[in-house]
C-alpha atoms as a PDB file:
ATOM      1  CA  UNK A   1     -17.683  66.500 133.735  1.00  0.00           C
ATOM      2  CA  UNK A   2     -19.347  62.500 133.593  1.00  0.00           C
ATOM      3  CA  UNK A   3     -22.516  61.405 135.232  1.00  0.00           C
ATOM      4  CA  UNK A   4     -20.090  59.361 137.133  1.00  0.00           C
ATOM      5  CA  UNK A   5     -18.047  62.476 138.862  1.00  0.00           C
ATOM      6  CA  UNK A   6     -21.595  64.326 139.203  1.00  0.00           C
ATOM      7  CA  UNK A   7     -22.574  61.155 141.340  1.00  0.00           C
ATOM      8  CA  UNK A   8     -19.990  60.506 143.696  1.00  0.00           C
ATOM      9  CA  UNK A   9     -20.061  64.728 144.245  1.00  0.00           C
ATOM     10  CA  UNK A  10     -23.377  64.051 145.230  1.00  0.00           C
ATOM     11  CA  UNK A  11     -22.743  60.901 147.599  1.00  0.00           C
ATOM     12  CA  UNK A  12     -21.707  63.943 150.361  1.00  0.00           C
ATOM     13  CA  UNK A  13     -24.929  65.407 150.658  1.00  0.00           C
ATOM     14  CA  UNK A  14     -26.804  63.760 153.809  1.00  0.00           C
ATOM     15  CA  UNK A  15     -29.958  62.569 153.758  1.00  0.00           C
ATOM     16  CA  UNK A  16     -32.361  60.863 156.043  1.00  0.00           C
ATOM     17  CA  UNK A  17     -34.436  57.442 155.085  1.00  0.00           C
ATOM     18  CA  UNK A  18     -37.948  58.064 155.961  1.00  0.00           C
ATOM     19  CA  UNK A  19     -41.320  56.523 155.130  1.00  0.00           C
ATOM     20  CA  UNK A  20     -44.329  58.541 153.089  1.00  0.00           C
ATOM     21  CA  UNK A  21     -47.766  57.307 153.205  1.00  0.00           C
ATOM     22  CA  UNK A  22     -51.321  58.523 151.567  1.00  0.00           C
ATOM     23  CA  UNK A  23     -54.784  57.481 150.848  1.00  0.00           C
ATOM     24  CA  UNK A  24     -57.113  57.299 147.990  1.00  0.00           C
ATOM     25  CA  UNK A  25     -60.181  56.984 148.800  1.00  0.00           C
ATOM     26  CA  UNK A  26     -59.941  53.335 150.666  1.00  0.00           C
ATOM     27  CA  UNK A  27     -56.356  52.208 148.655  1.00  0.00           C
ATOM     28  CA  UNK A  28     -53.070  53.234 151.191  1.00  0.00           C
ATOM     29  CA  UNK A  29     -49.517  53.120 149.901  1.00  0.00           C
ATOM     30  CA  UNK A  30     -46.588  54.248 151.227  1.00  0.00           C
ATOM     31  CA  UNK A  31     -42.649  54.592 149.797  1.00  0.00           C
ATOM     32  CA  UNK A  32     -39.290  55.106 151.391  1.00  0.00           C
ATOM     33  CA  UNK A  33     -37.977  58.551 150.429  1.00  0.00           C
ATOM     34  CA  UNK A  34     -34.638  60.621 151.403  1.00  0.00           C
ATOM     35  CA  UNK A  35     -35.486  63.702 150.483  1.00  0.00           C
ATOM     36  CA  UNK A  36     -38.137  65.514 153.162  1.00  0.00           C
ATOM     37  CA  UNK A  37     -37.143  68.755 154.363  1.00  0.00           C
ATOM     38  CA  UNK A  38     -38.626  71.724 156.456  1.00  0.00           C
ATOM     39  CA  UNK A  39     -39.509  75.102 154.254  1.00  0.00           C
ATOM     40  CA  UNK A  40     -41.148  77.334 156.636  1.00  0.00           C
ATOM     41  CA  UNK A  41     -42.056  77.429 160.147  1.00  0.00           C
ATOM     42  CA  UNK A  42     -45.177  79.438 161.015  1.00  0.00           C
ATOM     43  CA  UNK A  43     -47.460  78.367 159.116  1.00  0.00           C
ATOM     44  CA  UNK A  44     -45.046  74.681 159.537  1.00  0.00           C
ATOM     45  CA  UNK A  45     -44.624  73.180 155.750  1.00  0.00           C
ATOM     46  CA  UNK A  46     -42.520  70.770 154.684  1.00  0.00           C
ATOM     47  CA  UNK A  47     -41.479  69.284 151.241  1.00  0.00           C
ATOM     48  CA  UNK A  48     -41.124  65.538 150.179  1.00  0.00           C
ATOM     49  CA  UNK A  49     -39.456  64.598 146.535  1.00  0.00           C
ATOM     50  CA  UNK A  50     -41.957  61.824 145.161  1.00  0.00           C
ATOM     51  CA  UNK A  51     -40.540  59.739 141.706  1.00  0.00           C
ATOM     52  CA  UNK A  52     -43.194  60.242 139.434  1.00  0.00           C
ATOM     53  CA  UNK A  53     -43.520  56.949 138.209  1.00  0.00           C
ATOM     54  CA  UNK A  54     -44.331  55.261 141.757  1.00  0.00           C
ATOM     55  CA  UNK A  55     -48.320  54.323 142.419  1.00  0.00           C
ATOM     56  CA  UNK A  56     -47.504  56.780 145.643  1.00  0.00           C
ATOM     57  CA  UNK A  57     -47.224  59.910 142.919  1.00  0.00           C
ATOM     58  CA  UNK A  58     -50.024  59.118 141.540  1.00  0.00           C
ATOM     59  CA  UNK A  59     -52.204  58.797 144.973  1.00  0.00           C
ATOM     60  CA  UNK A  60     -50.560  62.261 146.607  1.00  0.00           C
ATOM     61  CA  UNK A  61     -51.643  64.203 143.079  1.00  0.00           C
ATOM     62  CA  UNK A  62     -55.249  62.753 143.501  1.00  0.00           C
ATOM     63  CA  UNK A  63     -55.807  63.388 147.417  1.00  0.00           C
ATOM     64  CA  UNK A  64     -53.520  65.965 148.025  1.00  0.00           C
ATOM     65  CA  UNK A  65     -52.436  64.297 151.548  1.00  0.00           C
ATOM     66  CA  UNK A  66     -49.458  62.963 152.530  1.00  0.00           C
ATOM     67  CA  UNK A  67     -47.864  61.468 155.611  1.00  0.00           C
ATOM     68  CA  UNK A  68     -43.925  60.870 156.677  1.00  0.00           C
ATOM     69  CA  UNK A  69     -42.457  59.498 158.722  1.00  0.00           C
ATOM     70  CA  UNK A  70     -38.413  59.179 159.949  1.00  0.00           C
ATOM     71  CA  UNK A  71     -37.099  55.638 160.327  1.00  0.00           C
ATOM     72  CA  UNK A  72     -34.793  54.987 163.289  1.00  0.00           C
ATOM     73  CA  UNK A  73     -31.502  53.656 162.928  1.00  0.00           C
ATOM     74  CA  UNK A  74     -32.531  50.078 164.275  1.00  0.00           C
ATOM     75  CA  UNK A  75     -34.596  49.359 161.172  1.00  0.00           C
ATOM     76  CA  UNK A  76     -34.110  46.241 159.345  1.00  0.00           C
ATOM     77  CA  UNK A  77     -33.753  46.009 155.377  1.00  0.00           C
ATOM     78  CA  UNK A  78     -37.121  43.446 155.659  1.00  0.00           C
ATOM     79  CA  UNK A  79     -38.790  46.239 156.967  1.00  0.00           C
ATOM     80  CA  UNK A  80     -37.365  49.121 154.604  1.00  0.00           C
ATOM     81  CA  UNK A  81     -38.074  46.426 151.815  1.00  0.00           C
ATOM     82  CA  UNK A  82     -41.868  46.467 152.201  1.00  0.00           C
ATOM     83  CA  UNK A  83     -41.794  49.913 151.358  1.00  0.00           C
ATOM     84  CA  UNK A  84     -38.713  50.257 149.168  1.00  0.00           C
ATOM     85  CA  UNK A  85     -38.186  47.197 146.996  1.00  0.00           C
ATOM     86  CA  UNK A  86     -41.920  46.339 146.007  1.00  0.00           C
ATOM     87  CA  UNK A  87     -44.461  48.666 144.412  1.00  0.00           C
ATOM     88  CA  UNK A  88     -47.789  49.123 145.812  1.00  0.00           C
ATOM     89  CA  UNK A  89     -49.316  48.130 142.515  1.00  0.00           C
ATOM     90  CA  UNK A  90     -49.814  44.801 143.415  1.00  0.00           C
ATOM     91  CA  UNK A  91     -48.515  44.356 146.660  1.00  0.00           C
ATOM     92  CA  UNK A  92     -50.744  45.900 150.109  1.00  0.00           C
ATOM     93  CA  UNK A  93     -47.353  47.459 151.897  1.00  0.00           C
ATOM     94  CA  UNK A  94     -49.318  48.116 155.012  1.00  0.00           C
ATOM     95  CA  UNK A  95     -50.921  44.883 155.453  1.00  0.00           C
ATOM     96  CA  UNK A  96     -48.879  43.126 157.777  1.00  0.00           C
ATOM     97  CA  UNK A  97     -47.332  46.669 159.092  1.00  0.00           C
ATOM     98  CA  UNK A  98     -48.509  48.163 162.341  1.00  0.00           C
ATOM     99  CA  UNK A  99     -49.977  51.706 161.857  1.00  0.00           C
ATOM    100  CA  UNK A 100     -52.844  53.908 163.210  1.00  0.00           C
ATOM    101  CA  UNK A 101     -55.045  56.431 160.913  1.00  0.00           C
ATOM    102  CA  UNK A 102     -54.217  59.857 161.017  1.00  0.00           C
ATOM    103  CA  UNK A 103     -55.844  63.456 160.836  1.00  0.00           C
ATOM    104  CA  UNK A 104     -56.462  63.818 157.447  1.00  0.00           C
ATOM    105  CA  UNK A 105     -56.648  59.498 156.559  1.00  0.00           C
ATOM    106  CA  UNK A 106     -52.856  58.791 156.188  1.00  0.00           C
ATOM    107  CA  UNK A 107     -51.380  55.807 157.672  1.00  0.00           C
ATOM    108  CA  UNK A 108     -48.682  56.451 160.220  1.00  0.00           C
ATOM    109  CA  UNK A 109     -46.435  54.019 160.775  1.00  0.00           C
ATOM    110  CA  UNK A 110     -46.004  53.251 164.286  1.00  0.00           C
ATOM    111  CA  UNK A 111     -43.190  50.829 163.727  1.00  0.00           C
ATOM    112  CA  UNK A 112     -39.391  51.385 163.384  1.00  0.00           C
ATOM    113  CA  UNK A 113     -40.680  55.362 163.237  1.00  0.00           C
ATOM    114  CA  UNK A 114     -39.562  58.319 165.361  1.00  0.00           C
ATOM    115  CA  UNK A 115     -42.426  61.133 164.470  1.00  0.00           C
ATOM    116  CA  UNK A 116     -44.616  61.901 162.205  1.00  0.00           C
ATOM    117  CA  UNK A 117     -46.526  64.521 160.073  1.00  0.00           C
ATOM    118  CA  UNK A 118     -48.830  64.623 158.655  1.00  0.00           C
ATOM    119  CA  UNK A 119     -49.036  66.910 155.810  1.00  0.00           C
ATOM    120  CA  UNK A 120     -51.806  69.021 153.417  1.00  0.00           C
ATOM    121  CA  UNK A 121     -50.290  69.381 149.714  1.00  0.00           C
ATOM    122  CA  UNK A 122     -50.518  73.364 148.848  1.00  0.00           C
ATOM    123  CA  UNK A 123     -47.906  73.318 146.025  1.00  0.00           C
ATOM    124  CA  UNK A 124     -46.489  70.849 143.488  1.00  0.00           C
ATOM    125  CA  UNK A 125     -43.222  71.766 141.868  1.00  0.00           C
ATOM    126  CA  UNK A 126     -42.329  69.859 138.780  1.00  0.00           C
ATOM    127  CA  UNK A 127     -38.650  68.875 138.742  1.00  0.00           C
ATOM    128  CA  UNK A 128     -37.918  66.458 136.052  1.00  0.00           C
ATOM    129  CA  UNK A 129     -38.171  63.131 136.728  1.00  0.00           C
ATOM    130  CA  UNK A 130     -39.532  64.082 140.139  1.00  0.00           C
ATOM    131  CA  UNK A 131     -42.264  66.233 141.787  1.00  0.00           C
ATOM    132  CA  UNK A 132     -41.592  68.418 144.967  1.00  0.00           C
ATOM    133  CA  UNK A 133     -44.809  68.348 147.197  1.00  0.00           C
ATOM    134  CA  UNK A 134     -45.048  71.416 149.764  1.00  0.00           C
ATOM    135  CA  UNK A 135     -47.808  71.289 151.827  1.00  0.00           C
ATOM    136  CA  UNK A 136     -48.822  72.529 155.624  1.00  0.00           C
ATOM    137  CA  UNK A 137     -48.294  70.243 158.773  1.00  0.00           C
ATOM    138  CA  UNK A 138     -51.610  69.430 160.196  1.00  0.00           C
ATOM    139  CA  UNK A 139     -50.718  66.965 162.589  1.00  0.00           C
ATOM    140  CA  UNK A 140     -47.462  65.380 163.915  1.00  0.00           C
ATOM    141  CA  UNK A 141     -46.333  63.677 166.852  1.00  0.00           C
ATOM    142  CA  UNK A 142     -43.460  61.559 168.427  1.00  0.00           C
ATOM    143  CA  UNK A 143     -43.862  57.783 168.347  1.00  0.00           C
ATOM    144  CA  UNK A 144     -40.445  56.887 169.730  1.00  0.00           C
ATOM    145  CA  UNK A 145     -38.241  59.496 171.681  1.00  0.00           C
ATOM    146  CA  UNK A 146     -34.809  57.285 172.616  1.00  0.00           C
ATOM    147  CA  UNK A 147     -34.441  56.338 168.737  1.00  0.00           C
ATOM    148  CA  UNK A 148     -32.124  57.807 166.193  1.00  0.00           C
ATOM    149  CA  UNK A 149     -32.925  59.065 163.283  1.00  0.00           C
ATOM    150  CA  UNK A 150     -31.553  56.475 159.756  1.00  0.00           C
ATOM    151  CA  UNK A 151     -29.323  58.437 157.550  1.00  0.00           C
ATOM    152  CA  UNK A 152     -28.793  57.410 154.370  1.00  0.00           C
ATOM    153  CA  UNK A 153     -25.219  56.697 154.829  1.00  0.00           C
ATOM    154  CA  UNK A 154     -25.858  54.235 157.309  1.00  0.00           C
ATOM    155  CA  UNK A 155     -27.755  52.407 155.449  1.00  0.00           C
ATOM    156  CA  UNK A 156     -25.419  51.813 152.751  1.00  0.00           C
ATOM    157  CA  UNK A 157     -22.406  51.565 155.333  1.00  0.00           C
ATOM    158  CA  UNK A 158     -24.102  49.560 157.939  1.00  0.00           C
ATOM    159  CA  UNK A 159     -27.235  47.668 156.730  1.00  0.00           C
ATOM    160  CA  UNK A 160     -25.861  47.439 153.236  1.00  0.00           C
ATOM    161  CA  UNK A 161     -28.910  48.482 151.603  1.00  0.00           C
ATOM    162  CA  UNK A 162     -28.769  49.043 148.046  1.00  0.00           C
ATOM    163  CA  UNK A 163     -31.605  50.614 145.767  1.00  0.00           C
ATOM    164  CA  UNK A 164     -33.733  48.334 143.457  1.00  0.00           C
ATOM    165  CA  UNK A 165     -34.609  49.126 139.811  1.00  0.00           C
ATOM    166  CA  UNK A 166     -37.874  48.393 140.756  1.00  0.00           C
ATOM    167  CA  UNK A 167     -38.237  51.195 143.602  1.00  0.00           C
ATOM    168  CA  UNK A 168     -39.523  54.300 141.427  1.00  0.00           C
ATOM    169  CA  UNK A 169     -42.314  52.177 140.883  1.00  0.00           C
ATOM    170  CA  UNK A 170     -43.628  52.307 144.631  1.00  0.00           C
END
């Protein structure tokens, strides 16, 4: 079977667009993800899958927080592209974005966001060219309750989003 029948097998699974932040020390980044799932209820832990080449990697291995957040459907590509098509290297993602400090020192995105959690690492799974982080909800909230949630789908289909060679790097 090619890589290219392996991909378009994989175009079916749905996914969801949402935003991950953390903190190190007094340096925030943040990176659009689609892959943040629920794992257990009580105690509530989730999982994100991080690229492990982006600055954001990096920063959720040191502090061992993380926040994310769904996107709603209304979201512009400007606005995914701060978080998507630049790396945090050398580019402050949250400086012209409204957010609020959470819990554990995240920033949570107030804008073009439905909820939040925020999120203490208690696992790391290597998977390749990714990591899996697991870690317990702390904190979450709603920020927008008449929004719907951005699937990936509708990104491509609709906004016409595409994903840049230089997003692993985020």
């Amino acid at each position: 079977m090619s890589i290219e029948e392996i991909n378009q097998g994989l175009t079916y699974i749905t996914y969801g667009l949402y935003i991950v932040t953390t903190i190190d020390g007094e340096k925030k980044n943040g990176l659009i993800v689609n892959t943040v799932f629920q794992v257990t209820a009580e105690p509530a832990r989730v999982a994100i899958s991080v690229n492990k080449q982006s600055l954001t990697h990096e920063m959720i291995l040191k502090s061992r927080v993380f926040a994310t957040m769904p996107l709603e459907e209304a979201t512009t590509l400007p606005f995914i592209g701060t978080f998507g098509f630049r790396t945090g290297r050398n580019f402050d993602k949250l400086s012209k974005v409204p957010y609020k400090t959470g819990f554990l020192g995240c920033p949570i995105v107030t804008e073009h966001t439905l909820s939040y959690m925020e999120v203490e690492v208690c696992q790391t799974v290597d998977v390749g060219t990714h990591t899996l982080f697991i870690g317990e909800v702390k904190d979450a909230g709603v920020l927008k309750r008449d929004g719907k949630a951005l699937t990936y789908a509708y990104y491509h289909n609709v906004i016409k989003g595409k994903t840049p060679k230089g997003a692993t790097h985020s």
